[in-house]
Protein backbone atom coordinates (compact mmCIF):
# COMPACT_ATOMS: atom_id res chain seq x y z
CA UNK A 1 6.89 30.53 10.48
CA UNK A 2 7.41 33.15 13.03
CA UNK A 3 3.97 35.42 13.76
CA UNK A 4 4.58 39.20 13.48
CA UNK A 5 4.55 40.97 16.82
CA UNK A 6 1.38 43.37 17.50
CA UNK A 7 2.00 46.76 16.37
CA UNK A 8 1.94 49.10 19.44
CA UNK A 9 1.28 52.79 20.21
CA UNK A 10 5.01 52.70 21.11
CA UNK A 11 6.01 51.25 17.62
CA UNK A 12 4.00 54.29 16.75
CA UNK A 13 4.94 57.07 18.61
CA UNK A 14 8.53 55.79 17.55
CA UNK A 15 7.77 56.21 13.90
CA UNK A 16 6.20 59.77 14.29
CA UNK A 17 8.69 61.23 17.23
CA UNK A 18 6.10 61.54 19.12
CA UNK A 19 5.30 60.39 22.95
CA UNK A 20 2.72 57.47 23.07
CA UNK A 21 -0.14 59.48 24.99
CA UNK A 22 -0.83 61.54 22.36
CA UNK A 23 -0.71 58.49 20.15
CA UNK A 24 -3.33 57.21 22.00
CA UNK A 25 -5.41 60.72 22.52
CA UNK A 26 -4.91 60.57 18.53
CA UNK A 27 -6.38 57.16 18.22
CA UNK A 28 -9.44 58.24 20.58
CA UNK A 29 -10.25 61.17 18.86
CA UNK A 30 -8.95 63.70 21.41
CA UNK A 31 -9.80 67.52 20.61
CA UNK A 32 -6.47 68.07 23.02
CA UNK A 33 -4.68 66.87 19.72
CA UNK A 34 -4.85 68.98 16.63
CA UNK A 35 -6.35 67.68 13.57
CA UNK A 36 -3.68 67.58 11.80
CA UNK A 37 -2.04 65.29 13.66
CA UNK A 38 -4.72 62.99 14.29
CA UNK A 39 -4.88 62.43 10.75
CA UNK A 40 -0.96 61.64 11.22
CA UNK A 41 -1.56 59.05 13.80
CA UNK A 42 -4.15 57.26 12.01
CA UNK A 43 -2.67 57.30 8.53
CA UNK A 44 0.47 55.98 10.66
CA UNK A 45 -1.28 53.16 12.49
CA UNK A 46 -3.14 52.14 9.19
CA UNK A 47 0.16 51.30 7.44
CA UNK A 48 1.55 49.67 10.05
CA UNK A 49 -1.31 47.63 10.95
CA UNK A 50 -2.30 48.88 14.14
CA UNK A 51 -5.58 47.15 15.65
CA UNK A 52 -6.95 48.74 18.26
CA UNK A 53 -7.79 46.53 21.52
CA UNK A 54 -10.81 47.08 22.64
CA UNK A 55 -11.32 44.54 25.08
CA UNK A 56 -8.55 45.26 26.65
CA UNK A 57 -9.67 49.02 26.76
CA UNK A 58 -12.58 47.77 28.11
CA UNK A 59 -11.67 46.19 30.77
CA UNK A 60 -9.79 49.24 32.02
CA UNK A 61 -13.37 50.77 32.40
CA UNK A 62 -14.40 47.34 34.22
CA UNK A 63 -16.76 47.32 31.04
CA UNK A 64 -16.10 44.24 27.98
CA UNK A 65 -19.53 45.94 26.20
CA UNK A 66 -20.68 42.52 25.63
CA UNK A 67 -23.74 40.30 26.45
CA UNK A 68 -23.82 36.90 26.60
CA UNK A 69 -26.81 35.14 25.39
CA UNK A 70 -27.46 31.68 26.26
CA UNK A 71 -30.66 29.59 24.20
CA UNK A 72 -31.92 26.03 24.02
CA UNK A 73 -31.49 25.92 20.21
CA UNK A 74 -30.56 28.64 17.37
CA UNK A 75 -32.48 26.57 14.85
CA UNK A 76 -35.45 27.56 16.30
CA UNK A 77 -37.54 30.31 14.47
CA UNK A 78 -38.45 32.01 17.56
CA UNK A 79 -35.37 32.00 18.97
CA UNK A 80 -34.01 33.85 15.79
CA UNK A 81 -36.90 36.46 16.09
CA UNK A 82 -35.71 36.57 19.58
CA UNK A 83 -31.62 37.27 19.13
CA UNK A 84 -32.93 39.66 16.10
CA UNK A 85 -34.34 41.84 18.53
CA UNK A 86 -31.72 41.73 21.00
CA UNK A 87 -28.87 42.41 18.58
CA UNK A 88 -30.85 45.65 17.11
CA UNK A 89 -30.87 47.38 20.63
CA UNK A 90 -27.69 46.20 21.98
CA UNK A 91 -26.03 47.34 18.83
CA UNK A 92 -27.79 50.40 19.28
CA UNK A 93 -26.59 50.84 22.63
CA UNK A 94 -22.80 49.89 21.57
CA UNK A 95 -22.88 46.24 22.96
CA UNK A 96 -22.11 43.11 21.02
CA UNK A 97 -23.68 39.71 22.05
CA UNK A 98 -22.06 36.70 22.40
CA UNK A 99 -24.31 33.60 21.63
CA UNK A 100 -24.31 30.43 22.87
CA UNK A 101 -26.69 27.43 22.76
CA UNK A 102 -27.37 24.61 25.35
CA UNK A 103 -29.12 22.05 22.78
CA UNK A 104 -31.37 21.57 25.98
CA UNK A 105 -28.69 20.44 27.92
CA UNK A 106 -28.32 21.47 31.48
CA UNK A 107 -24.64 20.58 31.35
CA UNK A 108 -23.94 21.89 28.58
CA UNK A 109 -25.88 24.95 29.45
CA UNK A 110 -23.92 25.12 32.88
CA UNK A 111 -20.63 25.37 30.90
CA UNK A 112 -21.80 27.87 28.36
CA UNK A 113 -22.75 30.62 31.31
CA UNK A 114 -19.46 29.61 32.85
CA UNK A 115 -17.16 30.34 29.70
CA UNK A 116 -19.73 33.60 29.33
CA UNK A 117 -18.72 34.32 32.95
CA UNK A 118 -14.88 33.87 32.56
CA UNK A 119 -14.92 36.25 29.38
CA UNK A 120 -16.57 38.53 31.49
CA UNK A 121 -19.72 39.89 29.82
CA UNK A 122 -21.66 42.50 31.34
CA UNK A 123 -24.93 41.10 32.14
CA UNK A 124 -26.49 37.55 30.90
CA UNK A 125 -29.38 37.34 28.91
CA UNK A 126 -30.87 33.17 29.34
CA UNK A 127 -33.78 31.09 27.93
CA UNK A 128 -33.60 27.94 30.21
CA UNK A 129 -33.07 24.20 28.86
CA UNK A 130 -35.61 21.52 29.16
CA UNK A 131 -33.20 19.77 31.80
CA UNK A 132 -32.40 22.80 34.34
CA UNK A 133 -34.13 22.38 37.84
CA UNK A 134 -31.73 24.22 39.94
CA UNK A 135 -30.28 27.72 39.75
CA UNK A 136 -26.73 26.49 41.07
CA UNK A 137 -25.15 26.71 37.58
CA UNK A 138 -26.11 30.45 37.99
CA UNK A 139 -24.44 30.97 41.27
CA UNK A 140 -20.81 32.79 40.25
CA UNK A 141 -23.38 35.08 38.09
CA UNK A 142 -25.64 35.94 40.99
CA UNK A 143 -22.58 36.32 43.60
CA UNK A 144 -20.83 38.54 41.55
CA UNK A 145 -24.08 40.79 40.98
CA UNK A 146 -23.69 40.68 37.27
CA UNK A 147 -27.29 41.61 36.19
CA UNK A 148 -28.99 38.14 34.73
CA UNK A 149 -32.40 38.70 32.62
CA UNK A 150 -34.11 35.64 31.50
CA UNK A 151 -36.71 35.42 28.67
CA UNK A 152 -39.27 33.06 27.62
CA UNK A 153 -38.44 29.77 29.37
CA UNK A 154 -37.66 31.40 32.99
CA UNK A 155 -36.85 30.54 36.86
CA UNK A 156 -38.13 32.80 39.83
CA UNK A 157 -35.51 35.00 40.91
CA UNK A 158 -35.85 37.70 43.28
CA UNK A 159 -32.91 39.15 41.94
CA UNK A 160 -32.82 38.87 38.37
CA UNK A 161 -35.84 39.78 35.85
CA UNK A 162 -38.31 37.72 33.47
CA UNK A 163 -39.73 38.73 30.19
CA UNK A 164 -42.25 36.64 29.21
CA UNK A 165 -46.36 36.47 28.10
CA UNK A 166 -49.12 35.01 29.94
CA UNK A 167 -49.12 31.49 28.73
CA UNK A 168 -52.02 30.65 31.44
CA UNK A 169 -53.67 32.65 29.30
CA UNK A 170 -52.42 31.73 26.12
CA UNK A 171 -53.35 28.01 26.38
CA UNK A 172 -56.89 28.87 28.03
CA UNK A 173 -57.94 30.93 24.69
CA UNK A 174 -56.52 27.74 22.74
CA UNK A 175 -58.33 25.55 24.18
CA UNK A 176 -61.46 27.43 24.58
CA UNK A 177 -61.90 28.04 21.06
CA UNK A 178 -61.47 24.81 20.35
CA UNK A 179 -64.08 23.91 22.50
CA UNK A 180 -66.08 27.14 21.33
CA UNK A 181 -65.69 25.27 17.79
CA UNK A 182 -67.50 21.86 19.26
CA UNK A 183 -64.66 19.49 19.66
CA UNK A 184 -65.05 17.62 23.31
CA UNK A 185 -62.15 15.01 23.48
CA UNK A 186 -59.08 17.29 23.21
CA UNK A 187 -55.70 16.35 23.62
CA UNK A 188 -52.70 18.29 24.85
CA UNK A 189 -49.22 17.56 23.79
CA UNK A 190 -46.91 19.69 25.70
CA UNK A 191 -43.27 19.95 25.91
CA UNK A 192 -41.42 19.39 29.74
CA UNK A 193 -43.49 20.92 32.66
CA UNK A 194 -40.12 21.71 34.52
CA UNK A 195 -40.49 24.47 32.27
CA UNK A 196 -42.43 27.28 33.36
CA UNK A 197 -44.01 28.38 29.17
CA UNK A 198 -45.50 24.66 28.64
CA UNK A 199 -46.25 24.01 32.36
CA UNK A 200 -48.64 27.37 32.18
CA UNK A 201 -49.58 26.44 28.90
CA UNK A 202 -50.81 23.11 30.13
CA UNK A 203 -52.84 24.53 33.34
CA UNK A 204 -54.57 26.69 30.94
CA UNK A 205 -55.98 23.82 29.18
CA UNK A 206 -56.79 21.92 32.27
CA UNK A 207 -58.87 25.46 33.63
CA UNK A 208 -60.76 25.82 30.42
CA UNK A 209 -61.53 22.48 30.48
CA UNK A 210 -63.03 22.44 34.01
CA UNK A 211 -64.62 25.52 33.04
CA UNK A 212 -66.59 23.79 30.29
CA UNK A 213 -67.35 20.79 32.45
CA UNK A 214 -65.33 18.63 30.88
CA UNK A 215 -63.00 16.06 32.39
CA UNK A 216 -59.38 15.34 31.96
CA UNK A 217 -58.19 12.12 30.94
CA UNK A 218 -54.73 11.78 31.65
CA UNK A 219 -54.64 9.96 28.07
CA UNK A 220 -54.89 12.96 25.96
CA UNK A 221 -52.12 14.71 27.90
CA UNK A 222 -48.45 13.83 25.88
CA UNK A 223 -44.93 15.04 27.17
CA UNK A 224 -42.31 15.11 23.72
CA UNK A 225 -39.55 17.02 23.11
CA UNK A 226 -42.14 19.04 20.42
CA UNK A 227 -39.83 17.85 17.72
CA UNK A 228 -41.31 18.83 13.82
CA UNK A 229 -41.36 14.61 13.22
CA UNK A 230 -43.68 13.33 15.78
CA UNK A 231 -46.91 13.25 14.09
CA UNK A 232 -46.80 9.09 13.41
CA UNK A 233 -45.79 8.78 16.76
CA UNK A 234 -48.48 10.58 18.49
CA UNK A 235 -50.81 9.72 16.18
CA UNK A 236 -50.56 5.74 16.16
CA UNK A 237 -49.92 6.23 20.06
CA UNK A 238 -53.81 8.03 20.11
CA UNK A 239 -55.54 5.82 17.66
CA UNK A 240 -53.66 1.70 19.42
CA UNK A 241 -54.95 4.02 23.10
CA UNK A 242 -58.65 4.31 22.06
CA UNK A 243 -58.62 7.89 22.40
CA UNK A 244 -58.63 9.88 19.28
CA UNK A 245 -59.46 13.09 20.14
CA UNK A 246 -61.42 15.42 17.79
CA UNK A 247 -59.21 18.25 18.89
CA UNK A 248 -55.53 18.79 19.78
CA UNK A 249 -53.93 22.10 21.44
CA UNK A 250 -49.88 21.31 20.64
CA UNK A 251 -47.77 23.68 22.20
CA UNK A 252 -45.36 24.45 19.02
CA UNK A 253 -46.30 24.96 15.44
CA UNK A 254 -43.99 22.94 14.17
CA UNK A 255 -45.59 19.87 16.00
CA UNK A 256 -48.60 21.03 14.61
CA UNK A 257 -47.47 20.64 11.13
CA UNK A 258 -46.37 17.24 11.83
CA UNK A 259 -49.54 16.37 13.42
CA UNK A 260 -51.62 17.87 10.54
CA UNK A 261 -49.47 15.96 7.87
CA UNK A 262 -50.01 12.68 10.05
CA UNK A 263 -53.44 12.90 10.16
CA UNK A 264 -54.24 13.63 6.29
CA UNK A 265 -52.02 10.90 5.66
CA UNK A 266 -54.03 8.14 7.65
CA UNK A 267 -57.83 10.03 6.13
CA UNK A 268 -58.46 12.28 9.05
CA UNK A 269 -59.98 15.45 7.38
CA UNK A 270 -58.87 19.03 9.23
CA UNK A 271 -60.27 20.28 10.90
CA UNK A 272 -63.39 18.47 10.21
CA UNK A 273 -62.20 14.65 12.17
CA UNK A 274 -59.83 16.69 14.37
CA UNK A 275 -58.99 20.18 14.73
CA UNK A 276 -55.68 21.61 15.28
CA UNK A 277 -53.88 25.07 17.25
CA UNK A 278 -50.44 25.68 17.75
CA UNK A 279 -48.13 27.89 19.06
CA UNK A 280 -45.56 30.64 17.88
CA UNK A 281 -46.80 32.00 14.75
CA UNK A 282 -44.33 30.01 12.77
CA UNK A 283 -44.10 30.79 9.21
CA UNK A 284 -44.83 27.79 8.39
CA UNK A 285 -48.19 28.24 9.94
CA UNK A 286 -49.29 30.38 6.94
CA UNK A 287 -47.37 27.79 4.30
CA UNK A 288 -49.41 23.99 5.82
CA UNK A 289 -52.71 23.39 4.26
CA UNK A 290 -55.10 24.02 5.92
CA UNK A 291 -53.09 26.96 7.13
CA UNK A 292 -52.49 26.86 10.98
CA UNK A 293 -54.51 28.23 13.99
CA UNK A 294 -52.19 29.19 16.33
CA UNK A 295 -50.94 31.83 19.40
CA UNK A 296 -48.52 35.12 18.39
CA UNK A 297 -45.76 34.72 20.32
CA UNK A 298 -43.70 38.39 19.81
CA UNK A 299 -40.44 37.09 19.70
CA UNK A 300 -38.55 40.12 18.31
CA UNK A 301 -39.92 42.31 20.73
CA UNK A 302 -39.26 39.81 23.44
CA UNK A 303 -35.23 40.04 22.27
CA UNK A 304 -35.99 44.39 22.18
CA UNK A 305 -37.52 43.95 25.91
CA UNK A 306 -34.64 41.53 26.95
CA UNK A 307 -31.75 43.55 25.45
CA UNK A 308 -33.24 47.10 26.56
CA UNK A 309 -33.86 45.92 30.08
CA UNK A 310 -30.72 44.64 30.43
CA UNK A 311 -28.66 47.56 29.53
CA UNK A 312 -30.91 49.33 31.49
CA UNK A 313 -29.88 47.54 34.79
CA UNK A 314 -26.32 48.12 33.50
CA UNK A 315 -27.04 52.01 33.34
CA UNK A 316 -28.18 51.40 37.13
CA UNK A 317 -31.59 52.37 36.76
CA UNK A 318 -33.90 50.73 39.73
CA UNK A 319 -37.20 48.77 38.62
CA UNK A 320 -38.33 48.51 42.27
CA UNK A 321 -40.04 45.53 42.93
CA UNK A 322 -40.65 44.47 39.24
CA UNK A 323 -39.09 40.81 38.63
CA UNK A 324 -41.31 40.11 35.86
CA UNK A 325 -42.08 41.50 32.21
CA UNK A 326 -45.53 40.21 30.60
CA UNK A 327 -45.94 41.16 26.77
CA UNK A 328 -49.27 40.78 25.18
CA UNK A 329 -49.94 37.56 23.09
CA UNK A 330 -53.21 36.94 20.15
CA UNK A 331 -54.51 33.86 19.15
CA UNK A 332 -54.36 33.62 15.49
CA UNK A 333 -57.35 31.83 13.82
CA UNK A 334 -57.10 30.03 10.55
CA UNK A 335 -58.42 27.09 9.11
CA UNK A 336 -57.16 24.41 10.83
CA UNK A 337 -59.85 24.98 13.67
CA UNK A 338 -62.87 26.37 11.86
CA UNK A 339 -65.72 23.77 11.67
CA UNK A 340 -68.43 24.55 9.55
CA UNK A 341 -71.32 26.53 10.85
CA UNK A 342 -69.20 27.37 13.70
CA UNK A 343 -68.34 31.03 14.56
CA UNK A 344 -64.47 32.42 13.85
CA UNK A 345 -63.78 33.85 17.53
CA UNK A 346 -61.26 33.78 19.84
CA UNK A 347 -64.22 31.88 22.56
């Protein structure tokens, strides 16, 4: 079957007798063409099917109005939170976002910013893979000056910007309350320390652990990939080590969960035996019993900072010497880490 040819402004200045400028001043809302016979032109290009190109338009302007987005996964709660917030200002602002996800592949993320690249969005908005070490997959972006934000999982770029919170921080108030609640064998399971939000995550522990006088045993620090089924693994792998810990900071709530689950399962009581904090501020923090300590991570106004910084940039607005963005986190504490007679505080 033969497809239909596009209908044109030609096709319809041809139907009205009229030249193909003020077609297209009549298709753009031009005051230089009289009501009237706007209304003309678009009743016209209605029955014949016109579509109006707007990429192509666009890229007249040297603009596509689009932002590509790359993420590690688009399952992940966060991450939704995250793209929520990004999509409300850039649709406020008249972009559209074009999403992508690297299922913590560094290939896979390398081709996603390329085929970002070649449909030429504006500026690239990126939460880095597990994998990524190098910045090279990032090099026609950066040549090219296209203006690259990245959020959450982040490089050092002196030419790009960072949103982020202070996950030092973050995982020192974890583990201090959990030491402010008595427990003194705590474990750590983090995700990858390429990666900037577990590797800060994981010197916070270490700090308030030296802080308390308390030594690390490289035993009760455990690199996954944070998935929400580990809990037998890490479990069995603590109890055949000989080092059951009495507390555990896990650097993702739904790891927590898992972990909680494991441990009722085998008798461990929570947090009683072993006390439990997370990270994210899940929902599903609020739904496991005993509902979840855990850190507020803003993820929608992480995708608001992103989105607005980005189009920023694109406005040319100058943030001096500012590379990085630090919003404000709160640890969240519930009853997975309240010991009786102990005090509810963040210390």
């Amino acid at each position: 079957m033969k497809k239909k040819g596009e209908v044109t402004i030609y096709d319809i200045s041809r139907a009205l007798n009229i030249s193909a400028s003020t077609v297209s001043r009549g298709l753009n809302n031009s005051p230089q063409v009289r009501k009237e016979l706007r209304k003309k032109i678009m009743n016209k290009a209605r029955e014949m099917g016109y579509q109006h190109n707007k990429f192509a338009s666009n890229l007249r302007q040297k603009r596509t109005k689009t932002l590509g987005v790359v993420i590690p996964r688009i399952d992940s709660h966060f991450m939704s939170t995250v793209i929520s917030g990004m999509e409300k200002v850039a649709n406020n602002a008249g972009y559209q976002l074009l999403i992508s996800q690297s299922e913590e592949s560094a290939t896979l993320e390398e081709a996603n910013i390329q085929a970002l690249f070649n449909s030429r969005v504006d500026g690239l908005l990126v939460s880095l893979t597990y994998e990524t070490k190098t910045k090279d997959a990032f090099a026609d972006i950066l040549r090219k000056d296209i203006p690259l934000v990245f959020f959450d999982r982040v490089f050092d770029c002196g030419n790009c910007v960072s949103v982020v919170i202070d996950n030092y921080r973050a995982g020192y108030e974890a583990t201090q309350h959990l030491i402010g609640q008595g427990c003194r064998k705590i474990a750590h399971i983090a995700g990858s320390l390429n990666r900037n939000v577990y590797n800060d995550r994981y010197r916070g522990y270490r700090q308030a652990l030296t802080d308390n006088s308390m030594d690390f045993n490289d035993k009760m620090l455990i690199i996954t990939d944070l998935g929400d089924d580990l809990g037998v693994s890490i479990i069995n792998h603590l109890l055949n080590s000989g080092t059951m810990p009495d507390g555990i900071f896990t650097a993702n709530d739904s790891s927590a969960v898992s972990l909680i689950c494991e441990l009722k399962r085998k008798g461990f009581r929570v947090p009683d035996d072993v006390a439990i904090v997370g990270f994210n501020d899940d929902p599903v923090s609020r739904i496991v019993e005993p509902n979840l300590t855990t850190v507020h991570y803003p993820g929608r106004a992480m995708g608001e900072v992103a989105a607005s910084t980005m189009i920023r940039l694109l406005e040319g607005e100058q943030f001096g010497k500012i590379n990085s963005i630090t919003l404000s986190h709160e640890l969240i504490i519930r009853q997975s880490s309240i010991r009786q007679g102990q005090p509810e505080s963040h210390e």
